[in-house]
Protein backbone atom coordinates (compact mmCIF):
# COMPACT_ATOMS: atom_id res chain seq x y z
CA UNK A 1 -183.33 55.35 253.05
CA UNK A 2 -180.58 52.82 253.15
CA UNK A 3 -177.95 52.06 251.25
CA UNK A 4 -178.34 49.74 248.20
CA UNK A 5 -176.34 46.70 247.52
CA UNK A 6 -174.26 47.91 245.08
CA UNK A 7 -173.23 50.83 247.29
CA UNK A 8 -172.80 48.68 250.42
CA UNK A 9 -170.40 46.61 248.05
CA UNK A 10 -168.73 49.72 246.41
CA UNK A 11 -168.13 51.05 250.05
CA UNK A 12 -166.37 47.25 251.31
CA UNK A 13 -164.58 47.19 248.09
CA UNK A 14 -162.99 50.76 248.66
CA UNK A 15 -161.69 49.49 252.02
CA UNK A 16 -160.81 46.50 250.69
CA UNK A 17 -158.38 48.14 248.73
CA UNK A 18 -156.67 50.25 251.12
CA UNK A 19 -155.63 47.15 253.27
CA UNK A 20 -154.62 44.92 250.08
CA UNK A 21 -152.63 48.13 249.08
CA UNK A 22 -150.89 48.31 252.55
CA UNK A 23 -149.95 44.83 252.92
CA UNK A 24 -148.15 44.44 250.01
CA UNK A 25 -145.63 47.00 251.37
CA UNK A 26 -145.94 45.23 255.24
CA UNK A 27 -144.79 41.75 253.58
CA UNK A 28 -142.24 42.90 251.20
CA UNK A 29 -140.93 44.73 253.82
CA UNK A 30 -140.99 41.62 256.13
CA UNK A 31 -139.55 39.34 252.99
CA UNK A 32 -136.44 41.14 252.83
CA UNK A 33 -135.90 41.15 256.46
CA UNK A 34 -136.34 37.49 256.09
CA UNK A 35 -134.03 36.99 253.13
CA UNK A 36 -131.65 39.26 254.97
CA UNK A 37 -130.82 36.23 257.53
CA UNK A 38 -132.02 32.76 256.29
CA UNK A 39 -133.49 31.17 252.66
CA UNK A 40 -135.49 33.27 250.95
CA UNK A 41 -139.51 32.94 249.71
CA UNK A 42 -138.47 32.82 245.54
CA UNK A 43 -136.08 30.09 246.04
CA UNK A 44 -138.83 27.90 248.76
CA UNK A 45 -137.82 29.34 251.79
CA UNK A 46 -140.29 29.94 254.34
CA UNK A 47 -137.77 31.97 256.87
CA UNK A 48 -140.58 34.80 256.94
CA UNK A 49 -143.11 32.80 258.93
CA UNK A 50 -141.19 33.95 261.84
CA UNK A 51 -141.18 37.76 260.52
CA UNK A 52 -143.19 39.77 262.68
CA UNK A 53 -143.52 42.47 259.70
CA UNK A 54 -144.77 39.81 256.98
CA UNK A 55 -147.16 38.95 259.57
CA UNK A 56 -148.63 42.32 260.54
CA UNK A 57 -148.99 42.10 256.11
CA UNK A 58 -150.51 38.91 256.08
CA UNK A 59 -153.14 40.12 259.07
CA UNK A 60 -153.66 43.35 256.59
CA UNK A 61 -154.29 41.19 253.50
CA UNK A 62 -156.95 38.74 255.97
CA UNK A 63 -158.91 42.13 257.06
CA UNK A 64 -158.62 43.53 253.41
CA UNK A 65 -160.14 40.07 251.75
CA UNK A 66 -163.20 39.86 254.28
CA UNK A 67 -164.22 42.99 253.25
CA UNK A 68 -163.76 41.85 249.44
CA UNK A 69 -164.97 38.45 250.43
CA UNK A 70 -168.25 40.49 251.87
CA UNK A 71 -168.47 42.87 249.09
CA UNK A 72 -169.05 40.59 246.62
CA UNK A 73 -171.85 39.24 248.53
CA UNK A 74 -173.50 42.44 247.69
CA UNK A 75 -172.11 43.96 244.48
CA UNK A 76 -171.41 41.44 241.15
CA UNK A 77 -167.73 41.25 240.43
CA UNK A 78 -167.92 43.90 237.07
CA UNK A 79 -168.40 46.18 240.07
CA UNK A 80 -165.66 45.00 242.78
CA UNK A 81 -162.82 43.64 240.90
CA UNK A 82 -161.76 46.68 239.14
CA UNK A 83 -162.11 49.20 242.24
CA UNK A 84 -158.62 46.83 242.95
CA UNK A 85 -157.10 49.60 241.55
CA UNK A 86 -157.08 51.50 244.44
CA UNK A 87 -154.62 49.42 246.16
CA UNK A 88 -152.38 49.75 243.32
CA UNK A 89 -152.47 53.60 243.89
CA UNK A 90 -152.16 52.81 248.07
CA UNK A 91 -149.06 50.36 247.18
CA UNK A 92 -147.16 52.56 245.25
CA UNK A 93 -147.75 55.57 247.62
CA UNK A 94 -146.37 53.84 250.45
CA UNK A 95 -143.94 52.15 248.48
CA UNK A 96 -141.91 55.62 247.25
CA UNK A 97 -142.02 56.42 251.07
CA UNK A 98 -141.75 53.07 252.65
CA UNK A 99 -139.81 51.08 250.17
CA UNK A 100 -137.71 54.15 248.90
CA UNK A 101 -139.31 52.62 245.22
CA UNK A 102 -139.47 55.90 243.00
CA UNK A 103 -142.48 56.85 241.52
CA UNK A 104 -142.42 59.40 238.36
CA UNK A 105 -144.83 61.67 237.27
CA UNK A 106 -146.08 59.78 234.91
CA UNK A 107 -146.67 56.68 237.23
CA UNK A 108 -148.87 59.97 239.16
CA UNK A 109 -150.81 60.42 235.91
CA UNK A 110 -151.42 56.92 235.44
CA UNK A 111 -152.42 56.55 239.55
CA UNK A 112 -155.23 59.22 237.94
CA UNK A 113 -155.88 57.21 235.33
CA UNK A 114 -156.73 54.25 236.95
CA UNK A 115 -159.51 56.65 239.07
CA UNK A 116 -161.07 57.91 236.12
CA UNK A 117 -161.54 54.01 234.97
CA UNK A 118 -162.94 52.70 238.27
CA UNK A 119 -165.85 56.01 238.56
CA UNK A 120 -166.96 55.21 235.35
CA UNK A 121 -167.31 51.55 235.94
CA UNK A 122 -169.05 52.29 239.07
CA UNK A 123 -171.33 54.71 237.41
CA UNK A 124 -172.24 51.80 235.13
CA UNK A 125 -172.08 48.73 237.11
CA UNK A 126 -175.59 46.55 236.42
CA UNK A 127 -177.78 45.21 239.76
CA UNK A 128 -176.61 42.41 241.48
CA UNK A 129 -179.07 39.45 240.69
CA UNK A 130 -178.90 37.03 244.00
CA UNK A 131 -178.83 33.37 243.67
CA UNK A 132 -181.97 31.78 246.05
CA UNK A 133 -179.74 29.42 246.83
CA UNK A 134 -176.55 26.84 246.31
CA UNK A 135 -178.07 24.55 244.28
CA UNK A 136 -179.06 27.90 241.65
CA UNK A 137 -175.26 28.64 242.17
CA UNK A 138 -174.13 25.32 241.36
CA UNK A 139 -176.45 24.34 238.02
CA UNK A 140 -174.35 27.92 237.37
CA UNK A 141 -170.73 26.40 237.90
CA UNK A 142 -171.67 23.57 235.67
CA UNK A 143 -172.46 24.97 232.52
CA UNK A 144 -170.91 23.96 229.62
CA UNK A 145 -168.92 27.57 229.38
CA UNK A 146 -167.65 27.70 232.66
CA UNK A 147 -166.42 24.11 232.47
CA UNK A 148 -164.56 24.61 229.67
CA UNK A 149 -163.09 27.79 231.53
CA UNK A 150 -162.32 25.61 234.78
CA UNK A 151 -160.63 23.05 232.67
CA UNK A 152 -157.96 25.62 230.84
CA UNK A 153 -157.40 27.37 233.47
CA UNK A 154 -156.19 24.52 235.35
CA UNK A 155 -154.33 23.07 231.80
CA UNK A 156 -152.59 26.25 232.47
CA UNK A 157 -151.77 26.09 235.97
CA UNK A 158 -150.32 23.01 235.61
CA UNK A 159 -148.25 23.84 232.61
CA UNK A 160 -146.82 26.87 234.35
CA UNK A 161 -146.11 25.44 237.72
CA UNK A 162 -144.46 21.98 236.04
CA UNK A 163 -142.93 23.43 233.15
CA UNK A 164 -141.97 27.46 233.38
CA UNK A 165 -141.50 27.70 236.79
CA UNK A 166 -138.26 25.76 237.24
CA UNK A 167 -136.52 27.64 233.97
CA UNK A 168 -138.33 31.10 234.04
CA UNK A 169 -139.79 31.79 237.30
CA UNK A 170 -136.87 33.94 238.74
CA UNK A 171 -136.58 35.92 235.60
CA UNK A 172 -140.31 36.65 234.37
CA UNK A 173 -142.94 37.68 236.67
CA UNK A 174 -145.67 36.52 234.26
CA UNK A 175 -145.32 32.93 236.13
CA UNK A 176 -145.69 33.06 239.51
CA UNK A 177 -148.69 36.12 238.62
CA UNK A 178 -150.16 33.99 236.00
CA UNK A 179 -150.71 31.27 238.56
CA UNK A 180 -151.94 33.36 241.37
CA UNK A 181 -154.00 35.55 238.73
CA UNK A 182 -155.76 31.90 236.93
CA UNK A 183 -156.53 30.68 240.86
CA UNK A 184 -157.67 33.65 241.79
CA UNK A 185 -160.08 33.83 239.09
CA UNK A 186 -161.82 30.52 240.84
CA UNK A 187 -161.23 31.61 244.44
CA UNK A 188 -163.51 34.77 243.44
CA UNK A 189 -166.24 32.66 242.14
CA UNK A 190 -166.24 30.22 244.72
CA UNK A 191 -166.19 32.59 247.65
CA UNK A 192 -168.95 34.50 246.17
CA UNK A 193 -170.56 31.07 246.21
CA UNK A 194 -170.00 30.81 249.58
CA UNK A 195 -171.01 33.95 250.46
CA UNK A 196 -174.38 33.74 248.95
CA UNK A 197 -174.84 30.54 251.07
CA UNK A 198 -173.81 32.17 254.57
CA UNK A 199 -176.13 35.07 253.65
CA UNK A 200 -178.74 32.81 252.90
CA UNK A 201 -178.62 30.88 255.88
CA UNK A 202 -178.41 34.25 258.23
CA UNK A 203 -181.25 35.13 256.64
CA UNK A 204 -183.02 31.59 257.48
CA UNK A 205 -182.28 29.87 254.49
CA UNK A 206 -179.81 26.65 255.48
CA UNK A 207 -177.46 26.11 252.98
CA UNK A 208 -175.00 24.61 254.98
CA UNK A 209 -176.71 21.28 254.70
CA UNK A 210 -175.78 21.01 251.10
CA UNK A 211 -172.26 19.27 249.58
CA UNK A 212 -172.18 21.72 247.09
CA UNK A 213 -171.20 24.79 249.79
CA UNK A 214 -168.35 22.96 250.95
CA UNK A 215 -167.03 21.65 247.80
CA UNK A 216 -166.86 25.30 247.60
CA UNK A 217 -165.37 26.22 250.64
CA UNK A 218 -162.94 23.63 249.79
CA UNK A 219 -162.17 25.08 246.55
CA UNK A 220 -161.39 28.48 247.66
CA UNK A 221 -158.96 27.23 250.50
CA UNK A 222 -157.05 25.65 247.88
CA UNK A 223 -156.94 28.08 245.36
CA UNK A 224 -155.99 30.76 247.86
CA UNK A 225 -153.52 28.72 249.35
CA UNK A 226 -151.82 28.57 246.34
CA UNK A 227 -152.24 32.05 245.58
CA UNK A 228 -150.20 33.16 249.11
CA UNK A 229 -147.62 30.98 247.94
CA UNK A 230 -147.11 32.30 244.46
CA UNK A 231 -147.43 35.65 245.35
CA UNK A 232 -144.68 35.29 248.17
CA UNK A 233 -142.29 34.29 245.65
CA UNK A 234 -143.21 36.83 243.17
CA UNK A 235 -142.92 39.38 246.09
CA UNK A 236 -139.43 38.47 247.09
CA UNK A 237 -138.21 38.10 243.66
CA UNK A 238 -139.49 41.44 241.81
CA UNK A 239 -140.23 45.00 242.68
CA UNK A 240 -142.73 44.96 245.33
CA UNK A 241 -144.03 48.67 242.70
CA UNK A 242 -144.09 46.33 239.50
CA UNK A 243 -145.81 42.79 241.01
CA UNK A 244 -148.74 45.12 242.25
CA UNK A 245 -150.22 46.50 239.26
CA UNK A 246 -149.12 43.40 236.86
CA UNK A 247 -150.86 41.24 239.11
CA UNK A 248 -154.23 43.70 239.42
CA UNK A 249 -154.36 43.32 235.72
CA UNK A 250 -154.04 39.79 234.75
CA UNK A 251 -155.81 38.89 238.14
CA UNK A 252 -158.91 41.35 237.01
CA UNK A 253 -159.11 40.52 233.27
CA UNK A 254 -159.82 37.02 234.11
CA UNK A 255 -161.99 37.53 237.01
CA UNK A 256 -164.56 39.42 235.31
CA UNK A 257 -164.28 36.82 232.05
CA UNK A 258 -164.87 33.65 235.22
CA UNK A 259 -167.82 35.65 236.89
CA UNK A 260 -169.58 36.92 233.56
CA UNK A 261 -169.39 33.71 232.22
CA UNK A 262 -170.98 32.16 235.52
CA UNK A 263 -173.03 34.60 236.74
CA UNK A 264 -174.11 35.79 233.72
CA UNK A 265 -173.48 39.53 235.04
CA UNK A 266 -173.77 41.61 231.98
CA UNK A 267 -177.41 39.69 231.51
CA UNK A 268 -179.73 41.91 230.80
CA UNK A 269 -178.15 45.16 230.42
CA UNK A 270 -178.07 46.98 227.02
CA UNK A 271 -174.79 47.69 224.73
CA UNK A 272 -174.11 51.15 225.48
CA UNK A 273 -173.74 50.26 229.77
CA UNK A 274 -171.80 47.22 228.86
CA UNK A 275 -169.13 49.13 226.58
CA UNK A 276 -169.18 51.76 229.22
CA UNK A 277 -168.23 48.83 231.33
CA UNK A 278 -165.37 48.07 228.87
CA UNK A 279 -164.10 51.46 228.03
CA UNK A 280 -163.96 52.09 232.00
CA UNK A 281 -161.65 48.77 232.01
CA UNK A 282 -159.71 49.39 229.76
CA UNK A 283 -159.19 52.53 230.80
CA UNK A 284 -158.02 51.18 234.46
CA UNK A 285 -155.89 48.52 232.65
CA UNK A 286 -154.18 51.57 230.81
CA UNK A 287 -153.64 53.90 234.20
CA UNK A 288 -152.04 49.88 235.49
CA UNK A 289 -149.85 50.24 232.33
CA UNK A 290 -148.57 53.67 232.75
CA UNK A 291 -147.86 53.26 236.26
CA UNK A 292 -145.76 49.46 235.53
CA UNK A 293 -144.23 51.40 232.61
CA UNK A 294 -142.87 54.46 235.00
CA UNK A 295 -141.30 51.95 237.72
CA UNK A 296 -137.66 50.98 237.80
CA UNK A 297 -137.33 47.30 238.09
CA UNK A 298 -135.10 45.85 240.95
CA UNK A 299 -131.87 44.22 240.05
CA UNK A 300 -133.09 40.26 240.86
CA UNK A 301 -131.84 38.77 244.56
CA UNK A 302 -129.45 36.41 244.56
CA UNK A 303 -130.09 32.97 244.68
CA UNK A 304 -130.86 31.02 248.10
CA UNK A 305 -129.05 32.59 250.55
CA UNK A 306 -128.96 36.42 250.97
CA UNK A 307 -126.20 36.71 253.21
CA UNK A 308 -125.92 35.29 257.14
């Protein structure tokens, strides 16, 4: 018997993980050789284009999000997003050997912690319920309640980049995570869009004929081309131990709030699966928590110029 969908996407998303937790280390590491010699990425530099290391991390991150891109093809995002955790528990591994970042026992019990959160979300995750098609997807993306969602996210976007980042983006890494973590939230939704259409169309239903697949292909370039940036900077400009789980956090919480209220993914299943759901979250966000808590912070680089 073959594997269900879910499992198929719980498998990708597992492997996901482990390259998303691995390139985090591969481009920090490349960052600071960057900074080490010309401008660095937190104050616009972009000297680590021509870093072999942040590109061996970049390549990791590409192979990592294909298999999330493809996982969510199968599995609804309840399911997917939080299994991020794992690369939270890869990047701080690597990063006490790697990055010589300490990790503490604690930061070990909350590594277990986040485990225990992402079994029992798996263990309660509801059926994926396929789109037929683009059109289905889109009459989804313009309801009322995801409008409304689409239209403060990108209030707050716009607030942060305009407004906080020029006075508090080198001191609090809420900024440059809040923007990559409210982008990512669309980028999610539109390349599960887009995913749905490809499979669709291998499976001999065209959907590349319609606007609506590459207004969201067009979407999701944008949104993750902002995300690379603002993660860059937040990368280069705090502990490569504490961006990690921050990010998973924010970046889950309101990726799961953009795909339930789109795809409706808690339709249909009763109250005790859906706090199960919730408890297991919550239960990752507190493992996220423990682990952020038990990190020492790096003193912040100085600005522009490392040294020549």
């Amino acid at each position: 018997m073959g594997l269900s969908d879910n499992s198929k996407g719980l498998i990708l998303a597992m492997a996901s993980s482990a390259f998303i937790g691995s390139s985090f280390i591969l481009k920090k590491k490349g960052l600071k050789r960057a900074g080490a010699s010309g401008t660095r990425a937190g104050v616009g530099g972009y000297t680590y284009l021509l870093e072999p290391l942040w590109w061996a991390g970049m390549i990791t991150m590409i192979v990592g999000e294909v298999a999330n891109f493809v996982a969510y093809v199968y599995a609804p995002a309840v399911l997917v997003t939080p299994l991020g955790a794992l690369s939270i528990i890869v990047s701080a591994c690597l990063a006490h050997f790697m990055l010589k970042e300490r990790i503490q026992k604690m930061g070990i019990v909350g590594c277990i912690t986040c485990i225990a959160g992402s079994v029992v979300i798996v263990i309660h995750a509801p059926q994926e319920h396929t789109p037929s098609s683009v059109q289905e997807i889109w009459t989804l993306a313009t309801q009322p309640a995801f409008l409304i969602y689409v239209a403060a996210t990108l209030s707050i976007v716009l607030a942060l980049i305009l407004h906080f980042e020029p006075r508090y983006g080198q001191t609090n890494i809420l900024v440059y995570l809040g923007i990559c973590s409210l982008m990512g939230s669309l980028t999610v939704v539109s390349i599960k869009a887009i995913g749905i259409a490809i499979k669709l169309t291998l499976d001999g239903i065209n959907q590349m004929a319609y606007p609506q697949t590459w207004f969201f292909l067009t979407v999701a370039a944008i949104c993750v081309i902002t995300q690379l940036n603002y993660l860059n900077k937040a990368l280069d400009t705090f502990n490569a131990a504490i961006v990690s789980p921050v990010y998973y956090v924010m970046f889950t919480t309101l990726t799961i709030i953009a795909s339930v209220i789109m795809f409706k993914d808690w339709s249909g299943q009763n109250v005790s699966s859906i706090a199960s759901e919730i408890c297991g979250f919550i239960t990752v966000l507190s493992g996220t928590i423990i682990l952020h808590a038990t990190r020492e912070q790096e003193p912040p680089p100085p600005v522009g110029k490392c040294r020549n």
